[in-house]
Protein backbone atom coordinates (compact mmCIF):
# COMPACT_ATOMS: atom_id res chain seq x y z
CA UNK A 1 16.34 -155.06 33.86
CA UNK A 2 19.00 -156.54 35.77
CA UNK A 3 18.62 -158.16 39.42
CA UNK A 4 20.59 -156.68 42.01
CA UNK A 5 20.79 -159.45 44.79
CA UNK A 6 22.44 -157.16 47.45
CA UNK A 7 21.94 -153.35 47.40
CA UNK A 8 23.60 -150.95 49.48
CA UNK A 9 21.16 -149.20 51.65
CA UNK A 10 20.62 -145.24 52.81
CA UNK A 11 18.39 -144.11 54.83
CA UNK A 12 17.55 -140.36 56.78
CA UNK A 13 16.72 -142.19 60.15
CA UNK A 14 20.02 -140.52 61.46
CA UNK A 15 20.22 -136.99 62.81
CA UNK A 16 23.06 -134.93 60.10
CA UNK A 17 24.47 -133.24 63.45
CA UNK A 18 25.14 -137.16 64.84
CA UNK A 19 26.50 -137.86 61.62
CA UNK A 20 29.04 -135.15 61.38
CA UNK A 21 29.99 -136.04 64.98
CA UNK A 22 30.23 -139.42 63.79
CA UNK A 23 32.38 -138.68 61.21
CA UNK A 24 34.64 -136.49 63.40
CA UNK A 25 34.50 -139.16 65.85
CA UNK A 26 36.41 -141.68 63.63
CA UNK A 27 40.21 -141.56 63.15
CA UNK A 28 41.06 -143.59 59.89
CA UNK A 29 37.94 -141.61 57.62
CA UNK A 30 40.01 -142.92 54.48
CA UNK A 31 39.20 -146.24 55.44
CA UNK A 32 35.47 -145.46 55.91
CA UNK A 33 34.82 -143.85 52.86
CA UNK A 34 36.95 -146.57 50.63
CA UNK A 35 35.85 -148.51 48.24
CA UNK A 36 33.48 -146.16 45.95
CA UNK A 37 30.65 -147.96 44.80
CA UNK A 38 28.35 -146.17 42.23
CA UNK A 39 26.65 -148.78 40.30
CA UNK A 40 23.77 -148.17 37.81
CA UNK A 41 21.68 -145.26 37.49
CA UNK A 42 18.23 -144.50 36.37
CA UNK A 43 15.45 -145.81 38.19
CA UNK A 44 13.76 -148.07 35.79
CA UNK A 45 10.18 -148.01 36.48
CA UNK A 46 8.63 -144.88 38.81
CA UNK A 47 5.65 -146.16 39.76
CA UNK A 48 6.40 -146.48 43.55
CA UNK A 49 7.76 -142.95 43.58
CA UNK A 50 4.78 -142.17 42.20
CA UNK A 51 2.37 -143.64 45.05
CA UNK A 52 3.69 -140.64 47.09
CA UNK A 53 0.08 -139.32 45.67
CA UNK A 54 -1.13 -135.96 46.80
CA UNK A 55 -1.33 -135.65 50.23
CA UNK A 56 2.81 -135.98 51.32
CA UNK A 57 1.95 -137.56 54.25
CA UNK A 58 0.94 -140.93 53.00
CA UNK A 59 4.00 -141.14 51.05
CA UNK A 60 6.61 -142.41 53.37
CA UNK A 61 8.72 -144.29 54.41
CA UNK A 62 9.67 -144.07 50.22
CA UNK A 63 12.34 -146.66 48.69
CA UNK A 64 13.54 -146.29 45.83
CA UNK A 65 15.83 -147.93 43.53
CA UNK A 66 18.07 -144.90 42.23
CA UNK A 67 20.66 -146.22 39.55
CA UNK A 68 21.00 -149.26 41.88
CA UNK A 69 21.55 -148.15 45.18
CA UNK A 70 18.01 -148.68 47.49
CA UNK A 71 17.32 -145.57 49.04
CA UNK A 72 14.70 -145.06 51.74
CA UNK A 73 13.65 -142.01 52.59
CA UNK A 74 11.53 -141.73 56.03
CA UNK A 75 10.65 -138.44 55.95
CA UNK A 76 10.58 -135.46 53.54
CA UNK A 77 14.29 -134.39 53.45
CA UNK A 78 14.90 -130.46 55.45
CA UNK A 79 18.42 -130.24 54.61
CA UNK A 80 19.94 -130.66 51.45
CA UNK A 81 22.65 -130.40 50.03
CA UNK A 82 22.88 -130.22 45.65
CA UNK A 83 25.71 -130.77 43.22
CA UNK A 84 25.08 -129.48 39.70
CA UNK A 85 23.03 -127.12 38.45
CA UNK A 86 19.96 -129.70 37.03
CA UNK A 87 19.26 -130.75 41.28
CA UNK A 88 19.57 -127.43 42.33
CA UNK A 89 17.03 -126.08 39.65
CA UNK A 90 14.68 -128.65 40.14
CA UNK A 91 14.38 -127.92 43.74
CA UNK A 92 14.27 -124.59 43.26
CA UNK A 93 11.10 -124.98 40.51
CA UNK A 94 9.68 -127.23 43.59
CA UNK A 95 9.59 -123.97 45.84
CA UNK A 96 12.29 -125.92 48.02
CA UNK A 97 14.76 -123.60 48.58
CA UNK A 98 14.29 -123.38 52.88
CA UNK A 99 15.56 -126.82 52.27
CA UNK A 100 18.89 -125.98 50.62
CA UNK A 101 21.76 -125.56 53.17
CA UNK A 102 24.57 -125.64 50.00
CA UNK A 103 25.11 -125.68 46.69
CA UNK A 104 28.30 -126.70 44.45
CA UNK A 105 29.45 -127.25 41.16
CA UNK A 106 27.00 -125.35 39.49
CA UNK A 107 27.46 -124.70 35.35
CA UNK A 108 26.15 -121.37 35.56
CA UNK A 109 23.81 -118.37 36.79
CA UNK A 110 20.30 -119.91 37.47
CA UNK A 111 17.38 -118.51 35.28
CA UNK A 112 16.05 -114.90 36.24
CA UNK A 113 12.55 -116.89 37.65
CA UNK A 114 14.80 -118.22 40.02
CA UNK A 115 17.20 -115.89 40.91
CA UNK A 116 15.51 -114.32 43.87
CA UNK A 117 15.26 -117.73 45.81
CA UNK A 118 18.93 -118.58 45.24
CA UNK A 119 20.08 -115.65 46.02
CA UNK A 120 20.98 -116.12 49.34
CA UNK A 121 21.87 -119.76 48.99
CA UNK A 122 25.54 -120.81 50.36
CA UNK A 123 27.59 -122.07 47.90
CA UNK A 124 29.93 -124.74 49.65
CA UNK A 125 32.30 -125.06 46.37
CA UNK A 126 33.00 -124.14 42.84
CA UNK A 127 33.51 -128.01 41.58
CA UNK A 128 32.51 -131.58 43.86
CA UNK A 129 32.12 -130.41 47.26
CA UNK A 130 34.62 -132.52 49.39
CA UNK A 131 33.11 -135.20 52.04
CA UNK A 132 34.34 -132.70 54.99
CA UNK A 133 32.96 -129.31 53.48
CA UNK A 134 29.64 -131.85 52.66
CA UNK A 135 29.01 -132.96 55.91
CA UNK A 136 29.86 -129.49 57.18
CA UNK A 137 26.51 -128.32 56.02
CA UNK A 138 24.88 -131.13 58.46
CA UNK A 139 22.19 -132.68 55.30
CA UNK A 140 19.91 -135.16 55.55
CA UNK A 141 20.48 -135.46 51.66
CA UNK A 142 22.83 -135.19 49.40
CA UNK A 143 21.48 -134.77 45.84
CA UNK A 144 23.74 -135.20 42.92
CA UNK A 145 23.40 -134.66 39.27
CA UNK A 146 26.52 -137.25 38.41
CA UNK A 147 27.23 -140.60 40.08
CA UNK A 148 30.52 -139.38 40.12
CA UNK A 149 30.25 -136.77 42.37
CA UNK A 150 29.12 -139.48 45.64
CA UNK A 151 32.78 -140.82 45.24
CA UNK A 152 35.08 -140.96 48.60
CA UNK A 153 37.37 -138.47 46.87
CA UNK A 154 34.25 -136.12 45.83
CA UNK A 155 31.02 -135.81 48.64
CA UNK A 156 31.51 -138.75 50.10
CA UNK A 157 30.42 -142.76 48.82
CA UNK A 158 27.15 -143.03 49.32
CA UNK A 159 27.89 -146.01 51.50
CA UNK A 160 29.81 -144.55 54.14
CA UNK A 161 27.36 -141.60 54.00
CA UNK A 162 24.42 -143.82 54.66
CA UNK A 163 25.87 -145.11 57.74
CA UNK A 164 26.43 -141.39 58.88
CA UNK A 165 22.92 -140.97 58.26
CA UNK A 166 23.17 -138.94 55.64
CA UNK A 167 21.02 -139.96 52.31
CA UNK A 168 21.81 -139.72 48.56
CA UNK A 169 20.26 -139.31 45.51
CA UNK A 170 21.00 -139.28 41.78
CA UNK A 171 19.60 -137.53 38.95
CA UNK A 172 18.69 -140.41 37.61
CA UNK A 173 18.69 -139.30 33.68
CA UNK A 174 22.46 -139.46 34.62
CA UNK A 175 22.79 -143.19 35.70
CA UNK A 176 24.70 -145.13 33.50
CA UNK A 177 24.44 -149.03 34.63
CA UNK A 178 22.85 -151.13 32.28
CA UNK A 179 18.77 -151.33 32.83
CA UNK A 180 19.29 -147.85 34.94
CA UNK A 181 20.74 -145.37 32.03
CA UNK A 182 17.98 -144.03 30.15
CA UNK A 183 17.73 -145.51 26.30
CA UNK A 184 16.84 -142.90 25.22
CA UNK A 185 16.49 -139.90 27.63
CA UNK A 186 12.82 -139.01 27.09
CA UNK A 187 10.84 -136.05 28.37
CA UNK A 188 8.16 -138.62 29.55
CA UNK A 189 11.30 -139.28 31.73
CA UNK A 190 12.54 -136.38 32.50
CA UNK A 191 8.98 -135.37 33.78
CA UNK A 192 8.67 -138.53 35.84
CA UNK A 193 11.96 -137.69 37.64
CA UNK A 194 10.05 -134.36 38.26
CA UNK A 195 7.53 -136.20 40.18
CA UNK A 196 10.11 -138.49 41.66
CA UNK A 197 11.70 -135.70 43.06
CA UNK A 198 8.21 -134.47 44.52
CA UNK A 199 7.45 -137.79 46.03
CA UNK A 200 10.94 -137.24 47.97
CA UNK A 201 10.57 -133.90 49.34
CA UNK A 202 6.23 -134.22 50.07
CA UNK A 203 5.68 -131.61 47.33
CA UNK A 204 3.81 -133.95 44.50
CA UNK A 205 1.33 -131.36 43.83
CA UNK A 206 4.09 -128.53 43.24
CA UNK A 207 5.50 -131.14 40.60
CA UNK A 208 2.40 -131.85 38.96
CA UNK A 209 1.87 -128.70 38.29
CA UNK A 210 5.86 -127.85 37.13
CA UNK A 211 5.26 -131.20 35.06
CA UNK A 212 1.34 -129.71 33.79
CA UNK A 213 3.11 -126.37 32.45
CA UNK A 214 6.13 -127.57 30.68
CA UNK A 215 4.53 -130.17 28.57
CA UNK A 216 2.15 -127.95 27.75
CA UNK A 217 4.99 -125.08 26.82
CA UNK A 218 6.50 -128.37 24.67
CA UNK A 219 3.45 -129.26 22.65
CA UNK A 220 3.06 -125.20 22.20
CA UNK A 221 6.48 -125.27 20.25
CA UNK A 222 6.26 -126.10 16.71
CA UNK A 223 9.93 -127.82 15.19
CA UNK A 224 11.34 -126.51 12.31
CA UNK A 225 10.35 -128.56 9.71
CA UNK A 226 13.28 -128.32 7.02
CA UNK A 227 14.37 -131.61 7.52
CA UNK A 228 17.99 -129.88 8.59
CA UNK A 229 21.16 -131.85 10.08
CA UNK A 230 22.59 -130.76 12.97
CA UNK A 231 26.19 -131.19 14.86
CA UNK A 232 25.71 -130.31 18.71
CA UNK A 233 29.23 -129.32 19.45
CA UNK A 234 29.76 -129.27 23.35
CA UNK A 235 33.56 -129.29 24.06
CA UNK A 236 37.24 -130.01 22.42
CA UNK A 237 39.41 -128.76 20.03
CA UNK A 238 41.36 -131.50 18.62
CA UNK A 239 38.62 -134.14 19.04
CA UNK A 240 35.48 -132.76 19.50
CA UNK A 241 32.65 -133.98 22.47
CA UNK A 242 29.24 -134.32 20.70
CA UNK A 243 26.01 -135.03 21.64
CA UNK A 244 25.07 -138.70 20.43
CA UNK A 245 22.27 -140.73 19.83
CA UNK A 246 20.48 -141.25 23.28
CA UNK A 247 21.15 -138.32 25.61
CA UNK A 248 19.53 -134.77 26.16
CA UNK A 249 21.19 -133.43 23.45
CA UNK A 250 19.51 -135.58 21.01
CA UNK A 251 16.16 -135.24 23.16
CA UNK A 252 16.68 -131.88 22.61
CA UNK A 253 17.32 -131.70 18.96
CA UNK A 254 14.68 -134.02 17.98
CA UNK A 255 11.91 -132.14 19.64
CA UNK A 256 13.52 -128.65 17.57
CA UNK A 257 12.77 -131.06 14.57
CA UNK A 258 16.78 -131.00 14.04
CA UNK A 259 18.42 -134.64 12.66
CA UNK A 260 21.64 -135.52 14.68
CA UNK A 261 24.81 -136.53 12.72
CA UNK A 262 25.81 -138.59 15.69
CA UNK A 263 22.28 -140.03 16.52
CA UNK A 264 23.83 -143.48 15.28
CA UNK A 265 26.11 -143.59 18.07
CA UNK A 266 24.47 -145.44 21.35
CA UNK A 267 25.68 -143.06 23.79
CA UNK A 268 24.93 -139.41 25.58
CA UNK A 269 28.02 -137.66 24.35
CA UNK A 270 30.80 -139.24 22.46
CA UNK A 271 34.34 -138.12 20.48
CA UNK A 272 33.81 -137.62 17.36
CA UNK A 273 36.78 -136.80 14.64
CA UNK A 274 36.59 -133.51 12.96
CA UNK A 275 36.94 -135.87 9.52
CA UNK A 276 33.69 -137.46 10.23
CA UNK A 277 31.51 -134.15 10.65
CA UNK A 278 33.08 -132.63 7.67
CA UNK A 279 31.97 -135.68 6.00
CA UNK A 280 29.18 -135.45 7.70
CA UNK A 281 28.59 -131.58 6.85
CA UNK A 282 25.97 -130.31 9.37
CA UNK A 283 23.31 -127.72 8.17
CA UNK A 284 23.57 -126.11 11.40
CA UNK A 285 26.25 -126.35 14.31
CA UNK A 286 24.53 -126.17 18.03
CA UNK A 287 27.14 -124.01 20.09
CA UNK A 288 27.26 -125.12 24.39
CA UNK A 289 27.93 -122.28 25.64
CA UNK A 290 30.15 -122.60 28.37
CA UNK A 291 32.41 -120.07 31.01
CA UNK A 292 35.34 -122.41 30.72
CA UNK A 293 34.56 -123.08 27.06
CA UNK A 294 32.03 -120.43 25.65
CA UNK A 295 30.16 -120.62 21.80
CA UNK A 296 32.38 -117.69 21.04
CA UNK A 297 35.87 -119.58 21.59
CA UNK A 298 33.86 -122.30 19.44
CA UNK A 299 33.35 -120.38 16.88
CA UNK A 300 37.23 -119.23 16.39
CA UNK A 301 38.36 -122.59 16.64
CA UNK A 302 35.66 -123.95 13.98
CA UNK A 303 36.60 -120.77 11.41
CA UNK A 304 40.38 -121.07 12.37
CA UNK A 305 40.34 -124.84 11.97
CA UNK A 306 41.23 -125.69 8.29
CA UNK A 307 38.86 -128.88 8.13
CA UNK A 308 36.34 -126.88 9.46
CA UNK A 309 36.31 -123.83 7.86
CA UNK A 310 35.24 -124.90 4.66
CA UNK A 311 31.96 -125.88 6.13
CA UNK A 312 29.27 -124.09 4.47
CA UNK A 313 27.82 -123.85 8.05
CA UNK A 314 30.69 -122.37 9.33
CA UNK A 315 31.33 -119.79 6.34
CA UNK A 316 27.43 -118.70 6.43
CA UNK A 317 27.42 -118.91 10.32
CA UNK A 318 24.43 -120.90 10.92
CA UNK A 319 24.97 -121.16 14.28
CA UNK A 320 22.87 -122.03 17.26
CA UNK A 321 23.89 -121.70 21.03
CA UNK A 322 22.39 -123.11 24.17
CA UNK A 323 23.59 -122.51 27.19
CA UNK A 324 25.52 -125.22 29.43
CA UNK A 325 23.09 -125.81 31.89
CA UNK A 326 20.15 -127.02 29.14
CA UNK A 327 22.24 -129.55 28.22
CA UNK A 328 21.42 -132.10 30.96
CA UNK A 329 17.90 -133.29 31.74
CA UNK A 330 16.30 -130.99 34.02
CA UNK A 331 13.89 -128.03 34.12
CA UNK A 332 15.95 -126.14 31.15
CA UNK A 333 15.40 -128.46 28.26
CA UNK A 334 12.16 -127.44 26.83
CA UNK A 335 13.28 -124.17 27.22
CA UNK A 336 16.05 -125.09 25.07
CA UNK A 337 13.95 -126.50 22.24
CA UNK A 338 12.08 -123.44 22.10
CA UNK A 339 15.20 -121.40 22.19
CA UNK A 340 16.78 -123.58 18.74
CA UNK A 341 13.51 -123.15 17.34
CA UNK A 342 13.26 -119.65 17.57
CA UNK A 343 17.22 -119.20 16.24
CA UNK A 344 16.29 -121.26 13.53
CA UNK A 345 13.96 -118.72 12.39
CA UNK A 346 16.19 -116.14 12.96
CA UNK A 347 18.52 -117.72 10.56
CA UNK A 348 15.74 -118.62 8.35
């Protein structure tokens, strides 16, 4: 793992309302919010997340190392503000909703179980929430699914937003420094971030027991066992985005008991050429389905496509779709894996 002499520090000491007059207070913001400075990701080991224990109380002040930045949290976060679908779903699987005061960028509608409680969340933007609309919302905490959404052209850099008083916090399956980016994504680790995320907000018991019932609804699902290749084809038309060899997407497929053509390639997604998976000639061809770039547009481009539409996956269909939002690490994905399961045996 590597050492990190110097990191930069955030902390919810500060009052939000103090920090948004702060931030209104100063007249060259540009320069305050320059130099964006997202290092790793991933905290490495969760063991002092995990002292948070039972009773919330005994929990703080919590620091963490999240993807490289040292975070400290002295007190449960109250206002929060997510970015991406996977924070806001955890959060809402915590029972934390009073807690949200905005939402952005979200891939898609939330599950039915949790449309209720978002129902009457505000959502502060479609894509990365500026730094103004951000602070706006007066949080305590900004939590992000992407490092690149804490940017001073996106939410804000998580520097300057520390020294507003305002914390951050990223997914950290999504960290990408060396010794923080997940190799590979796990659901062990996906289910410790679970209880990362309820050391943070006081609630470890809720994520114990949101950990407790999806591993058991994982080891319930039996993978296909037909030894059959798979292509997980997520975006693109002349050059394809894949899922690779160390992401959700092969977390995913290996639990559905599906073999990766790109599992070779040391990555979460990667280009791949359209030569290579013809080569390659995938059994079955896992559809993200999208709004900007849904499994049905997929399909006309694969069966339109001349080096495509040869495949004998293509020409018998065997196609399997999951939606957008299961295809980063968060409270979807062993819904996912049960849902490629069960259209495996649909195709049978």
């Amino acid at each position: 793992m590597p050492e990190f002499p110097s990191f930069p520090r955030s902390s919810v000491n500060a009052s939000p309302r103090r920090a948004r007059a702060a931030l209104l207070a100063v007249p060259a913001l540009a320069l305050l919010l320059a130099g964006c400075a997202t290092p790793g990701t991933a905290t490495p080991n969760g063991d002092d997340a995990a002292a948070g224990g039972g009773d919330a109380a005994s929990g703080y002040p919590l620091t963490l190392d999240n993807c490289g930045t040292e975070v400290t949290f002295e007190s449960a976060p109250e206002r929060v503000v997510t970015i991406k679908s996977s924070t806001l779903e955890l959060l809402l699987a915590l029972g934390l909703e009073s807690r949200i005061v905005g939402t952005a960028f979200g891939d898609g509608p939330v599950p039915d179980e949790y449309a209720d409680a978002a129902s009457g969340l505000e959502v502060l933007s479609d894509k990365v929430p500026s730094q103004e609309v951000t602070l706006a919302a007066e949080p305590d905490l900004v939590f992000a699914g992407w490092e690149s959404n804490l940017t001073a052209e996106g939410a804000g850099d998580r520097d300057a937003l520390a020294s507003l008083g305002v914390a951050s916090y990223v997914a950290p399956a999504a960290c990408k420094g060396e010794g923080y980016m997940p190799n590979p994504l796990t659901f062990d680790e996906v289910f410790r971030e679970f209880e990362e995320a309820g050391a943070i907000f006081g609630v470890t018991d809720a994520a114990a027991d949101l950990v407790s019932s999806q591993q058991a609804e994982l080891d319930a699902i039996e993978p296909s066992t037909a030894g059959l290749t798979a292509l997980w084809y997520s975006s693109g038309d002349d050059t394809p985005y894949v899922g690779a060899g160390i992401g959700a997407p092969q977390m995913i497929m290996a639990a559905a008991g599906l073999e990766n053509i790109a599992a070779d390639v040391e990555d979460t997604w990667t280009a791949m050429g359209w030569e290579a998976i013809v080569e390659a000639n995938p059994d079955v061809i896992v559809l993200v389905d999208a709004a900007w770039n849904t499994a049905e547009q997929k399909i006309a481009h694969l069966e339109s496509n001349p080096a495509t539409a040869a495949l004998p996956a293509v020409q018998q269909q065997r196609y399997l779709v999951v939606d957008f939002p299961a295809t980063e690490a968060g409270v979807r994905n062993v819904g996912a894996v049960a849902s490629l399961v069960e259209q495996l045996e649909e195709l049978g």
